[in-house]
N, C-alpha and C. Protein backbone atom coordinates (compact mmCIF):
# COMPACT_ATOMS: atom_id res chain seq x y z
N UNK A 1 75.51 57.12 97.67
CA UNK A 1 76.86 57.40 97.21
C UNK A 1 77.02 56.91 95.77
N UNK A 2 77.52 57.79 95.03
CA UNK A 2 77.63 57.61 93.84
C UNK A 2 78.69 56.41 93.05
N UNK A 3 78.92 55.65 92.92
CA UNK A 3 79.43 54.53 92.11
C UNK A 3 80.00 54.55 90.70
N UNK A 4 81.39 54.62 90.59
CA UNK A 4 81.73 54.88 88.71
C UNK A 4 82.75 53.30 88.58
N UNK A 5 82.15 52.94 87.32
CA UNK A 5 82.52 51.44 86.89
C UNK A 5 83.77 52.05 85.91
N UNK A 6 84.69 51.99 85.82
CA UNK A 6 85.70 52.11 84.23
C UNK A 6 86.13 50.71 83.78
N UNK A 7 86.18 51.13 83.15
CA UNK A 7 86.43 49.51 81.91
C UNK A 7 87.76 50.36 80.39
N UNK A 8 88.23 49.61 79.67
CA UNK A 8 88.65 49.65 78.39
C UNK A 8 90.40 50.39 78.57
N UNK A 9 90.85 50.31 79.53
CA UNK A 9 92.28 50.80 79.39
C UNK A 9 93.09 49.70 79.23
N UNK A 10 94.13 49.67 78.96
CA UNK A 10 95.13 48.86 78.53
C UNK A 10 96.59 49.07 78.08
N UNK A 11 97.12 48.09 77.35
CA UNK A 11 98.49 48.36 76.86
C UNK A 11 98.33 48.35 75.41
N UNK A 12 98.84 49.38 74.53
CA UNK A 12 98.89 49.74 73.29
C UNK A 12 99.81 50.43 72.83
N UNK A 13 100.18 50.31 71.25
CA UNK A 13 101.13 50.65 70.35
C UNK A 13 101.50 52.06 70.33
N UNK A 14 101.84 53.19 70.17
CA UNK A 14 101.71 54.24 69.65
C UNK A 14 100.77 53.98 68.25
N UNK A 15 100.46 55.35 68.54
CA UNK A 15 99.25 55.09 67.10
C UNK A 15 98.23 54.56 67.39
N UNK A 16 98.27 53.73 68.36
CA UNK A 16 96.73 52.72 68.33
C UNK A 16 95.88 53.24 68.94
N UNK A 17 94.42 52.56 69.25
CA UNK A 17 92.87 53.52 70.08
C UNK A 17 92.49 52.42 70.93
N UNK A 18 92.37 53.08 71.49
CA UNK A 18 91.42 52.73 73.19
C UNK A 18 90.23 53.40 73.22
N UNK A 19 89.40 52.54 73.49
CA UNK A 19 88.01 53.71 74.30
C UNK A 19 87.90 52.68 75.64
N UNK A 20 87.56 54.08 76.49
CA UNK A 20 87.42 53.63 77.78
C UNK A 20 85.70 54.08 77.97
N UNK A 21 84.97 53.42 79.00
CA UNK A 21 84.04 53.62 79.20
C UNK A 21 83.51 53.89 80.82
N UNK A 22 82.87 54.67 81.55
CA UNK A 22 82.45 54.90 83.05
C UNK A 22 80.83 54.62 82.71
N UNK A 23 80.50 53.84 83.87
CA UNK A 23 78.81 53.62 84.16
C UNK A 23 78.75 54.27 85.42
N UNK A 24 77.73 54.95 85.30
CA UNK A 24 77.51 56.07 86.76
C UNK A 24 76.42 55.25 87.40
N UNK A 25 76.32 54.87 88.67
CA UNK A 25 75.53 54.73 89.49
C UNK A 25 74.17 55.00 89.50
N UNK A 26 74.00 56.55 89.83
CA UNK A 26 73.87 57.30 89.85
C UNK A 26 72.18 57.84 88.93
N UNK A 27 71.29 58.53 88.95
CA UNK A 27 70.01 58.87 88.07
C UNK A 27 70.58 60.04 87.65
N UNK A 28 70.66 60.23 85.97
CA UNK A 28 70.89 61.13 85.22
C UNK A 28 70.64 62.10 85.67
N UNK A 29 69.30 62.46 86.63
CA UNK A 29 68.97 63.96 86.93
C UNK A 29 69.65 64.41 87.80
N UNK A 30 70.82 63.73 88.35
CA UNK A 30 71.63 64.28 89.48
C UNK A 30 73.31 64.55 88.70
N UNK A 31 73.33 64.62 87.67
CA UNK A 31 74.16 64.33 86.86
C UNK A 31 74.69 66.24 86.22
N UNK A 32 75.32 67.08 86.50
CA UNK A 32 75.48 67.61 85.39
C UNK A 32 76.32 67.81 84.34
N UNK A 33 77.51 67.10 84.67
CA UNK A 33 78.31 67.33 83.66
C UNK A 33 79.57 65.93 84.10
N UNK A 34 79.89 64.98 83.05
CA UNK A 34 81.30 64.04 83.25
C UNK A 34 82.32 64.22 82.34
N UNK A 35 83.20 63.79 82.60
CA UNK A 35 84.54 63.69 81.99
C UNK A 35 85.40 62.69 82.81
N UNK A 36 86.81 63.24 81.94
CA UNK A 36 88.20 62.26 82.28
C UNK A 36 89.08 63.29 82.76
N UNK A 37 89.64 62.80 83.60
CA UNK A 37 91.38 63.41 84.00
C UNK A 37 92.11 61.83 83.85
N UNK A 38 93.46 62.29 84.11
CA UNK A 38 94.75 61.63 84.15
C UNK A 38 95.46 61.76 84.90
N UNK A 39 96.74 61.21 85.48
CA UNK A 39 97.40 61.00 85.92
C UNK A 39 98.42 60.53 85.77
N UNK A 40 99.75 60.92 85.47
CA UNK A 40 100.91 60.29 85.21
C UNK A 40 101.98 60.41 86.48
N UNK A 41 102.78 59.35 86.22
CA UNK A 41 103.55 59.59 88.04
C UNK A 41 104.57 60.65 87.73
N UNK A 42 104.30 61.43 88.80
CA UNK A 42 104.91 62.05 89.26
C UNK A 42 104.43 63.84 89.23
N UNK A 43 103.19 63.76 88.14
CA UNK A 43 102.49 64.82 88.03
C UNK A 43 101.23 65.34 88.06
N UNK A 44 100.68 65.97 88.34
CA UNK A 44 99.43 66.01 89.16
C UNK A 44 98.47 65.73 87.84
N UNK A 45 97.14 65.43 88.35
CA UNK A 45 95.84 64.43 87.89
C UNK A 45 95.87 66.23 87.13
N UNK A 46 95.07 66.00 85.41
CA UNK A 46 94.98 66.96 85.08
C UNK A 46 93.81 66.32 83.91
N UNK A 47 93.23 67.46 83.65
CA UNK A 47 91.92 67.64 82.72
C UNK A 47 91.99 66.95 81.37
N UNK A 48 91.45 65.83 80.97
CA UNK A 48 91.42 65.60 79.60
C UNK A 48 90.42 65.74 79.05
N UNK A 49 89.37 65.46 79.47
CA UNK A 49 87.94 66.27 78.52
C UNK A 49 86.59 65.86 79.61
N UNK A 50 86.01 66.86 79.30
CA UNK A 50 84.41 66.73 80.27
C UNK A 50 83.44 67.32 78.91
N UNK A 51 82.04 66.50 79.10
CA UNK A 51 81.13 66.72 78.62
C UNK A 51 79.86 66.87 79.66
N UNK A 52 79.01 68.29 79.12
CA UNK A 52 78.11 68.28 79.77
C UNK A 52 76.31 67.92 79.55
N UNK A 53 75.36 67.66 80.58
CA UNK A 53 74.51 66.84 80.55
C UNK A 53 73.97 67.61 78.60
N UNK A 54 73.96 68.52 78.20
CA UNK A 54 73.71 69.08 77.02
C UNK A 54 74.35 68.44 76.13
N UNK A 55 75.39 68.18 76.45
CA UNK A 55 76.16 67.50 75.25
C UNK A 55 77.73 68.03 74.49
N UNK A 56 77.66 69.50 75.63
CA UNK A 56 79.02 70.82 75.41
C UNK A 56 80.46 69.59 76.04
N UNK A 57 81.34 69.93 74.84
CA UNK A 57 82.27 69.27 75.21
C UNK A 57 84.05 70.16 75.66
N UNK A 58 84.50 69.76 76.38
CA UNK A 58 85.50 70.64 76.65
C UNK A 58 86.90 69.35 76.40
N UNK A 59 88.42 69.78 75.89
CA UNK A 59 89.14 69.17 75.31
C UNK A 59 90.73 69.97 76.30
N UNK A 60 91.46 69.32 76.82
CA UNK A 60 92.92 69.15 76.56
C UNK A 60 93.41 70.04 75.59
N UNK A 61 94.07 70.90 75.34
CA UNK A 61 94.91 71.03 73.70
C UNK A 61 95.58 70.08 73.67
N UNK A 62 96.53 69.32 74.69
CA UNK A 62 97.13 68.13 74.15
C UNK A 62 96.05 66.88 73.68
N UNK A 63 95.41 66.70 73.44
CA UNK A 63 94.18 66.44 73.15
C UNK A 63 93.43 65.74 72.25
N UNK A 64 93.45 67.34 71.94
CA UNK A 64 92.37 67.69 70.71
C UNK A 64 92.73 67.25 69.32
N UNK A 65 91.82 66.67 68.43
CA UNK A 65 91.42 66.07 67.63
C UNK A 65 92.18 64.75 67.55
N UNK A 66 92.37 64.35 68.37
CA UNK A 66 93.07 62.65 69.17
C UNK A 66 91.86 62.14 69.31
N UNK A 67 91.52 62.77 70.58
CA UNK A 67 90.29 62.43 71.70
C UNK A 67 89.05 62.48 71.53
N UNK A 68 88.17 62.01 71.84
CA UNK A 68 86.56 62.13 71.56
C UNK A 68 85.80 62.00 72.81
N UNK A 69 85.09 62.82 73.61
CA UNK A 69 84.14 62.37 74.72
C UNK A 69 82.63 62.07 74.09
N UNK A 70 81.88 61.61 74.96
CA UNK A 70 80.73 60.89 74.46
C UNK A 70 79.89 60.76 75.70
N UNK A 71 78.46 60.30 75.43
CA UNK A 71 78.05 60.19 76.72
C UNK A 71 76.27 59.58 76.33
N UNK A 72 76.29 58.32 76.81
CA UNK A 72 74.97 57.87 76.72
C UNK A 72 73.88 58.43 77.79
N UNK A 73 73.68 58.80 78.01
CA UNK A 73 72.38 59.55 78.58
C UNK A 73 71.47 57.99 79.80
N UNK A 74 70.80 57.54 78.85
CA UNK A 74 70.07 56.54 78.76
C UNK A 74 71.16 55.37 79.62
N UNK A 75 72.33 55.31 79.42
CA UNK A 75 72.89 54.16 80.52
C UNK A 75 73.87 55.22 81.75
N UNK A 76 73.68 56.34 81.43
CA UNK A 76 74.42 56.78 82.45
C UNK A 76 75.59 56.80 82.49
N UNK A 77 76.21 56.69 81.32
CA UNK A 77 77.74 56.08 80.57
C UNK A 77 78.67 57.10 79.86
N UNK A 78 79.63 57.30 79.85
CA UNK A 78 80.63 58.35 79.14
C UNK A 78 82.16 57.10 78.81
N UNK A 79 82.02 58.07 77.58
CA UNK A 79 83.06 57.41 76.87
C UNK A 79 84.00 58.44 76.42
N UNK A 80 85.22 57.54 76.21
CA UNK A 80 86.51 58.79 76.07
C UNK A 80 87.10 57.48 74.61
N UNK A 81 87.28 58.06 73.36
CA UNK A 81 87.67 57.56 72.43
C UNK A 81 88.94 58.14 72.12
N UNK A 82 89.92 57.26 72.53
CA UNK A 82 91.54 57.63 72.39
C UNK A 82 91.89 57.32 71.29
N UNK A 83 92.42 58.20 70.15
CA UNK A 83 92.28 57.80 68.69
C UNK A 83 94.42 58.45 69.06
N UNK A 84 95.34 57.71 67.73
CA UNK A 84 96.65 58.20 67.72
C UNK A 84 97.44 58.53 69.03
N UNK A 85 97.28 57.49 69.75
CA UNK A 85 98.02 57.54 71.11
C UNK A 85 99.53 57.86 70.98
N UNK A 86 99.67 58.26 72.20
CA UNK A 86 101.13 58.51 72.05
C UNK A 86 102.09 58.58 73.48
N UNK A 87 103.17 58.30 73.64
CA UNK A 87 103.61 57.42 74.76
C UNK A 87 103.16 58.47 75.71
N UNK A 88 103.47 59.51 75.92
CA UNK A 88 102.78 60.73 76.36
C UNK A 88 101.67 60.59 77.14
N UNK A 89 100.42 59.85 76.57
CA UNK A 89 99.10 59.92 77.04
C UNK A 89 99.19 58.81 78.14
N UNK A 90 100.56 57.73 78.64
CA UNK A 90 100.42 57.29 79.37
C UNK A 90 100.03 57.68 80.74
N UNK A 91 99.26 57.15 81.45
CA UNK A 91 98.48 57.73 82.70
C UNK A 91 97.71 56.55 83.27
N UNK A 92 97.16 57.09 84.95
CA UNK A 92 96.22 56.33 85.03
C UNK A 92 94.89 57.31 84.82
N UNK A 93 93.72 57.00 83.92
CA UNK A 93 92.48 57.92 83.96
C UNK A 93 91.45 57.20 84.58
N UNK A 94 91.21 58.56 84.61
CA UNK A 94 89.92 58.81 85.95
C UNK A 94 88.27 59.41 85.59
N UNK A 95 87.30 58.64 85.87
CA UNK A 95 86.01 59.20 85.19
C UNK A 95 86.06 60.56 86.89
N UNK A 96 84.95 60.91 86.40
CA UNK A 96 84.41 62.34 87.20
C UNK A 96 83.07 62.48 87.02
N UNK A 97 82.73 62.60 88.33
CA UNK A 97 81.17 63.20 87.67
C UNK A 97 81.20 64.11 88.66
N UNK A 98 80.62 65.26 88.10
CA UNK A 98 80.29 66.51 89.08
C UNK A 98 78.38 66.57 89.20
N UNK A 99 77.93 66.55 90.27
CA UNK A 99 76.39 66.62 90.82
C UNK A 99 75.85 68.17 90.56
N UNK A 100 74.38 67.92 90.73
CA UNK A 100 73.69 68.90 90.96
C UNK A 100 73.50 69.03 92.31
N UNK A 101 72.55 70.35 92.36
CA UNK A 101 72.04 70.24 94.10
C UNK A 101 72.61 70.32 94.99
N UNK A 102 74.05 70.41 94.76
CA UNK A 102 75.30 70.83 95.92
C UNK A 102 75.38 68.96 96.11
N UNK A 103 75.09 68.50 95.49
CA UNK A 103 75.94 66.80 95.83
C UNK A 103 77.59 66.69 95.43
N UNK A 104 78.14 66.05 96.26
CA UNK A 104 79.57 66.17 96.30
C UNK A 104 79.84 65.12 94.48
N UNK A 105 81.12 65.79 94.53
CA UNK A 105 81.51 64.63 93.27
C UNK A 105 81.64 64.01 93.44
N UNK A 106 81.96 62.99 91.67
CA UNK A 106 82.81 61.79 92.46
C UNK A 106 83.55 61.55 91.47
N UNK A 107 84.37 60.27 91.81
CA UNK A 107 85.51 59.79 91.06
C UNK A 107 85.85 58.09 90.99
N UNK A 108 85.66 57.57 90.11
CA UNK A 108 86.35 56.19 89.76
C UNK A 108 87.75 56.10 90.14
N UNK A 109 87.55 54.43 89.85
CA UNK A 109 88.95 54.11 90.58
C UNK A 109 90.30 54.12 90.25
N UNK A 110 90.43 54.58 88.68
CA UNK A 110 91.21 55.00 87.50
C UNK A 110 91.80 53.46 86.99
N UNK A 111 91.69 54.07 85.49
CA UNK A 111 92.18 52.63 84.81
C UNK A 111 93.44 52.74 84.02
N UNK A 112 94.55 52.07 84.16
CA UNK A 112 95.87 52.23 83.85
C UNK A 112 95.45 52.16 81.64
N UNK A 113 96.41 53.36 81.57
CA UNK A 113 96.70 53.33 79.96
C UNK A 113 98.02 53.55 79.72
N UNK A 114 98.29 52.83 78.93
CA UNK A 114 99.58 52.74 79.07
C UNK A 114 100.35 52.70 76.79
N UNK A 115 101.11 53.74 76.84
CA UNK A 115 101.33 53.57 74.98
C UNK A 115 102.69 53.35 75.22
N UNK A 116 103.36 52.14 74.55
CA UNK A 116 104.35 52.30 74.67
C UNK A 116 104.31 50.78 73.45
N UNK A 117 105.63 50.58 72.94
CA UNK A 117 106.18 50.06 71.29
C UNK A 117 106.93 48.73 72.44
């Protein structure tokens, strides 16, 4: 069973950056593609960016050119670089990893972010 560590969320300014980070369990070759969703109360968990084992990145329009995905290979690690936050992006996020081979996904335990002055 696959295992996702998140780390780096917090409480911050508007304007300010967070990077959050997920360690996958998991052997890269079972790996094809991670990302982030979110969650804010009261509205359903929705897509903020996935990168795949290639390196193809997919973005939010609310998003885009804020956000940065990333992904170490070598530790099994994806990173989400929250650049110009905004109270908006408050949520709890969630790593993802989707498998090869018909292995089920999975999902971390989500880490509260929170922008607010």
């Amino acid at each position: 069973q696959v295992q996702l560590v998140e780390s780096g969320g917090g409480l911050v300014q508007p304007g300010g950056s967070l990077r959050l980070s997920c360690a996958a369990s998991v052997s890269i070759f079972y790996i094809n593609a991670m990302g982030w969703y979110r969650q804010a109360p009261g509205n359903q968990r929705e897509l903020v960016a996935t990168i795949t084992l290639g390196g193809s990145t997919n973005y939010a329009d609310s998003v885009k050119g804020r956000f940065t995905i990333s992904r170490d290979n070598g530790k099994n690690t994806v990173y989400l670089q929250m650049n110009s936050l905004k109270p908006e992006d408050t949520a709890v996020y969630y790593c993802h990893v989707r498998q090869r081979f018909g292995r089920p996904d999975a999902w971390g335990q989500g880490t509260q972010v929170t922008v607010s002055s």
